[in-house]
C-alpha atoms as a PDB file:
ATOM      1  CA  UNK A   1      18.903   8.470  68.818  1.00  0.00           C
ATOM      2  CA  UNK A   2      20.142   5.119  68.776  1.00  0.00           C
ATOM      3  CA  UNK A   3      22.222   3.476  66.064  1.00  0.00           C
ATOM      4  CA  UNK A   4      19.404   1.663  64.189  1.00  0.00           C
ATOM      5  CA  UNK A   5      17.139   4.880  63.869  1.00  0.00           C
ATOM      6  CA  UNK A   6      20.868   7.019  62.851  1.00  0.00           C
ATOM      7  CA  UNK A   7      21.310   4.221  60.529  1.00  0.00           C
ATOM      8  CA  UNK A   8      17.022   4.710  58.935  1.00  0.00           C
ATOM      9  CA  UNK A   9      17.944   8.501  59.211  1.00  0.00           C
ATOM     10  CA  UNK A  10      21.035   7.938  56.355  1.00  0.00           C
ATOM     11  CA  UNK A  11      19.073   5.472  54.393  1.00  0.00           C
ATOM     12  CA  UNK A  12      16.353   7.986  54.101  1.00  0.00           C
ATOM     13  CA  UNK A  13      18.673  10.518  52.828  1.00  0.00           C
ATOM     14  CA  UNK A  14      20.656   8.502  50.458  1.00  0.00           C
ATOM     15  CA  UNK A  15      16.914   6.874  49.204  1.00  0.00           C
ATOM     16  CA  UNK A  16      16.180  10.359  48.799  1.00  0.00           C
ATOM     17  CA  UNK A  17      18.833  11.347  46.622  1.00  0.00           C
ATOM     18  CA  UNK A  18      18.302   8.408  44.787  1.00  0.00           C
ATOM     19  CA  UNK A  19      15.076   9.355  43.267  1.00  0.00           C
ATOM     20  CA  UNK A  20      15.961  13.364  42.692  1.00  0.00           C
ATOM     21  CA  UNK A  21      14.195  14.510  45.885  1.00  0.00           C
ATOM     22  CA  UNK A  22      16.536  17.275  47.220  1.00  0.00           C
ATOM     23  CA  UNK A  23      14.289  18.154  49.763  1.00  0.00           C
ATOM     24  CA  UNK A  24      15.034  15.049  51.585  1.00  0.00           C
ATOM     25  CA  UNK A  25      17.791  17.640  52.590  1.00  0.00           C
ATOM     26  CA  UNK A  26      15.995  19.876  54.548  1.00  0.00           C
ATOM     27  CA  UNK A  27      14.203  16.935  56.827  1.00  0.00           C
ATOM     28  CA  UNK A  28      17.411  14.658  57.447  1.00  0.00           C
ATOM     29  CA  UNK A  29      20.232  17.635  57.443  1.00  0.00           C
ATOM     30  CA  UNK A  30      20.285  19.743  60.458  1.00  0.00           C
ATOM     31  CA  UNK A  31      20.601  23.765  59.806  1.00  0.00           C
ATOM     32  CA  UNK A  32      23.924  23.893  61.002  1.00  0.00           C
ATOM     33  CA  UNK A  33      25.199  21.047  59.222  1.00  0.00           C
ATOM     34  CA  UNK A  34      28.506  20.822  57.466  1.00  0.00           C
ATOM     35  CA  UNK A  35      29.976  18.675  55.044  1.00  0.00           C
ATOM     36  CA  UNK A  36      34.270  18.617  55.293  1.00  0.00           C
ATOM     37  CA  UNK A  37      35.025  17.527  51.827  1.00  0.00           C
ATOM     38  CA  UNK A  38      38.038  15.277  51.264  1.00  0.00           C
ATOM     39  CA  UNK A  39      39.737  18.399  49.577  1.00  0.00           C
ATOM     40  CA  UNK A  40      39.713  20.496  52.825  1.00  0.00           C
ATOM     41  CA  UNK A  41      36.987  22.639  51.531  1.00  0.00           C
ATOM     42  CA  UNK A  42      33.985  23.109  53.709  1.00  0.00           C
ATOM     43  CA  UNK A  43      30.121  23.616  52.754  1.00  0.00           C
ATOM     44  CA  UNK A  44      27.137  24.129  54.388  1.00  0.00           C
ATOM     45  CA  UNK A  45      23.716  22.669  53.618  1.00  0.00           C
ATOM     46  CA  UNK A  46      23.118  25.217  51.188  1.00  0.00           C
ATOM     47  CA  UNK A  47      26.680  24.199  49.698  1.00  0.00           C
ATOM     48  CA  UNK A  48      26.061  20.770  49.837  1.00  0.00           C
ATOM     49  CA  UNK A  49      22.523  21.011  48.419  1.00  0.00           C
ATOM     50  CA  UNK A  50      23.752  22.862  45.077  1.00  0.00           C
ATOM     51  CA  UNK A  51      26.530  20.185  44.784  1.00  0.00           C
ATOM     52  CA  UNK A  52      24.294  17.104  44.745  1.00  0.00           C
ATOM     53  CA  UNK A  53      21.536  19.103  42.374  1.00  0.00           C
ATOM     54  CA  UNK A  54      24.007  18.747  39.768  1.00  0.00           C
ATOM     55  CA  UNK A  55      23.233  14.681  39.783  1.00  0.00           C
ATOM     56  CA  UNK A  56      20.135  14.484  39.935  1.00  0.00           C
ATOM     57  CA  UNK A  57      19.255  16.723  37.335  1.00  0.00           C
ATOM     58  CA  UNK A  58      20.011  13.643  35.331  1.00  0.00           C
ATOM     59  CA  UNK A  59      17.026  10.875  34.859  1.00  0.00           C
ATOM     60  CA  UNK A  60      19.203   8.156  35.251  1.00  0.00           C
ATOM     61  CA  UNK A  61      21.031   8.552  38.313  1.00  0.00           C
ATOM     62  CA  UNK A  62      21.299   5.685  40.286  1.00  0.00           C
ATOM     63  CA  UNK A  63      22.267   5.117  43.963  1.00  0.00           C
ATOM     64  CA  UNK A  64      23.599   2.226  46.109  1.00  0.00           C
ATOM     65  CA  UNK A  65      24.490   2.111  49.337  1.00  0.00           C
ATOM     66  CA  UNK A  66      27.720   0.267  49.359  1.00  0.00           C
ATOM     67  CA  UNK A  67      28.220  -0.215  53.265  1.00  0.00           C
ATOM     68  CA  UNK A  68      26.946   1.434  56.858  1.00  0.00           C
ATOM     69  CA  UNK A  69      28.127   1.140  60.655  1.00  0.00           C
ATOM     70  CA  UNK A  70      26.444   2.805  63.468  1.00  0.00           C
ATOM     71  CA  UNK A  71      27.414   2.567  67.017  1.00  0.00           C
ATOM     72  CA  UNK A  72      25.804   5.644  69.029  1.00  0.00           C
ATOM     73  CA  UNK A  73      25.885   9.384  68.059  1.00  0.00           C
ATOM     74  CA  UNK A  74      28.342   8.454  65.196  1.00  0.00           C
ATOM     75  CA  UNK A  75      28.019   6.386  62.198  1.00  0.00           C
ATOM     76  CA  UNK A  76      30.140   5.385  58.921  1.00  0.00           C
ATOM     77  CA  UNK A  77      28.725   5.202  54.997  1.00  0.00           C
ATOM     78  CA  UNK A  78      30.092   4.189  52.012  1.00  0.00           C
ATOM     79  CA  UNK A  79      27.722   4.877  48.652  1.00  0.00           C
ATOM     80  CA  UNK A  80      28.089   4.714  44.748  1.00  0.00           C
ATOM     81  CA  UNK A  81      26.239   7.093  42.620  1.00  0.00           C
ATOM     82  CA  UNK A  82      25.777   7.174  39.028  1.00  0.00           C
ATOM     83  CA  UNK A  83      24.616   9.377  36.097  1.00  0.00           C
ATOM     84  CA  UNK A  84      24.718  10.260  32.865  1.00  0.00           C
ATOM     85  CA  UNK A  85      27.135  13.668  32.887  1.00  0.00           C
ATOM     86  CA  UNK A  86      24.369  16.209  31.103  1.00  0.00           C
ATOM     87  CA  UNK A  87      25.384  19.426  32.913  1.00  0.00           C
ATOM     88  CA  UNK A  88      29.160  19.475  34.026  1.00  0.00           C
ATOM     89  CA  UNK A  89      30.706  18.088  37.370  1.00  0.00           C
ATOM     90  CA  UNK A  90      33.546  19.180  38.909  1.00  0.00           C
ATOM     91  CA  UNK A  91      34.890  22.168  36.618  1.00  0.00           C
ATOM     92  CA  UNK A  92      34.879  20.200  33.549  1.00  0.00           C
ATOM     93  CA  UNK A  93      32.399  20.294  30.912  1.00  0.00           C
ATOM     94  CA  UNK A  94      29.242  18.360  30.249  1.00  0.00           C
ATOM     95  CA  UNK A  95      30.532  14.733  28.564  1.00  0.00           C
ATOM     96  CA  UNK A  96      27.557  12.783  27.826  1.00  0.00           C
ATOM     97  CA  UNK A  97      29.455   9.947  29.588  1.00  0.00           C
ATOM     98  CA  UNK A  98      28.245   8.050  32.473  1.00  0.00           C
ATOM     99  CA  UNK A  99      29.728   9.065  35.907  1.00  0.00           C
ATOM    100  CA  UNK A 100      30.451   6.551  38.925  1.00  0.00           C
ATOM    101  CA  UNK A 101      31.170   8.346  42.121  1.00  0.00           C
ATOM    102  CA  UNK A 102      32.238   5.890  44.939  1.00  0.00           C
ATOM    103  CA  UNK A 103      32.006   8.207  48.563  1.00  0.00           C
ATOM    104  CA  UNK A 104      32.166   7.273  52.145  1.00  0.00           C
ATOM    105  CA  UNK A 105      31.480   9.599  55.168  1.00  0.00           C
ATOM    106  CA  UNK A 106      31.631   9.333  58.843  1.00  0.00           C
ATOM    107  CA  UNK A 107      28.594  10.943  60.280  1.00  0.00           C
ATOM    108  CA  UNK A 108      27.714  13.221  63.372  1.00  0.00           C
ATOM    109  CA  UNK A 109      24.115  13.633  64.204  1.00  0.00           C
ATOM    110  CA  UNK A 110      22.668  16.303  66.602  1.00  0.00           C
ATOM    111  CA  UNK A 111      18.827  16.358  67.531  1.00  0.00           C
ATOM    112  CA  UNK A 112      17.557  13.436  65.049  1.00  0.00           C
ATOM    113  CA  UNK A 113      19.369  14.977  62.433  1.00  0.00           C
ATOM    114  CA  UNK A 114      22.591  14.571  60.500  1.00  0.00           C
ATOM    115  CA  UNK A 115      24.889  17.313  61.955  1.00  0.00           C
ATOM    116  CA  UNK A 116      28.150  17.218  59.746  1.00  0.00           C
ATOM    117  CA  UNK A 117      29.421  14.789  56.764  1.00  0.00           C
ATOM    118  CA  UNK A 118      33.446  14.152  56.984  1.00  0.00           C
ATOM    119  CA  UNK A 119      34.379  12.419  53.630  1.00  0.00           C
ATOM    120  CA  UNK A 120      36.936  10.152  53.703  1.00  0.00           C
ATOM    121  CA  UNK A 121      36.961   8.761  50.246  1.00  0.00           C
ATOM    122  CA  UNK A 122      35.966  10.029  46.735  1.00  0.00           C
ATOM    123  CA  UNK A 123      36.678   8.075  43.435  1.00  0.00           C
ATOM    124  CA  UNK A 124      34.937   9.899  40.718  1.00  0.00           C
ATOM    125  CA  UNK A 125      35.380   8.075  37.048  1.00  0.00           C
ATOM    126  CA  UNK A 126      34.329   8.840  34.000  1.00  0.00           C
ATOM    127  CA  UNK A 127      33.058   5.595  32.138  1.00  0.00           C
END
């Protein structure tokens, strides 16, 4: 694929999340994908799946791409997302507060898809 379409292929996914449609999932995230969390913990697409259903359960999360760089099989995103915390995020009970979660991957892609997400930054904060 060339940078441009890798570049559509992320957009698609982050547009995705960005109006609760988790199956956006399945069609840009390959079956063997993983996601290396900045913690040194590792998910699958299953994984990764149940941790992003836990935004956008909520009907205000929002979703901005903050930045993206693509140069051939490999690409670079930064995004902010943004909810009201209704269920719980990570370990800590449901606030009520709003949520701001600033992220930024590099990307691998294997046959059109997104093969792995390597984060590289994570600033959660509680507003």
């Amino acid at each position: 694929m060339s940078a441009e379409e890798n570049k559509a292929l992320i957009r698609r996914f982050v547009d995705g999340l960005g109006r609760g449609d988790l199956s956006v999932m399945d069609e840009c995230l390959s079956e063997a994908f993983m996601n290396h969390r900045i913690d040194g913990t590792v998910m699958d697409r299953a994984g990764y799946k149940r941790l992003c259903s836990v935004v956008v359960k909520s009907p205000d999360t929002q979703v901005k791409m903050d930045e993206m760089l693509s140069e051939g099989e490999r690409a670079t995103f930064r995004f902010t997302m943004t909810w009201t915390d209704k269920t719980g995020f990570m370990g800590k009970p449901p606030s009520g507060k709003r949520i701001s979660m600033s992220e930024a991957y590099f990307v691998g892609f294997d046959g059109g898809k997104i093969s792995e997400f390597i984060n590289f930054q994570a600033q959660p904060r509680r507003e």
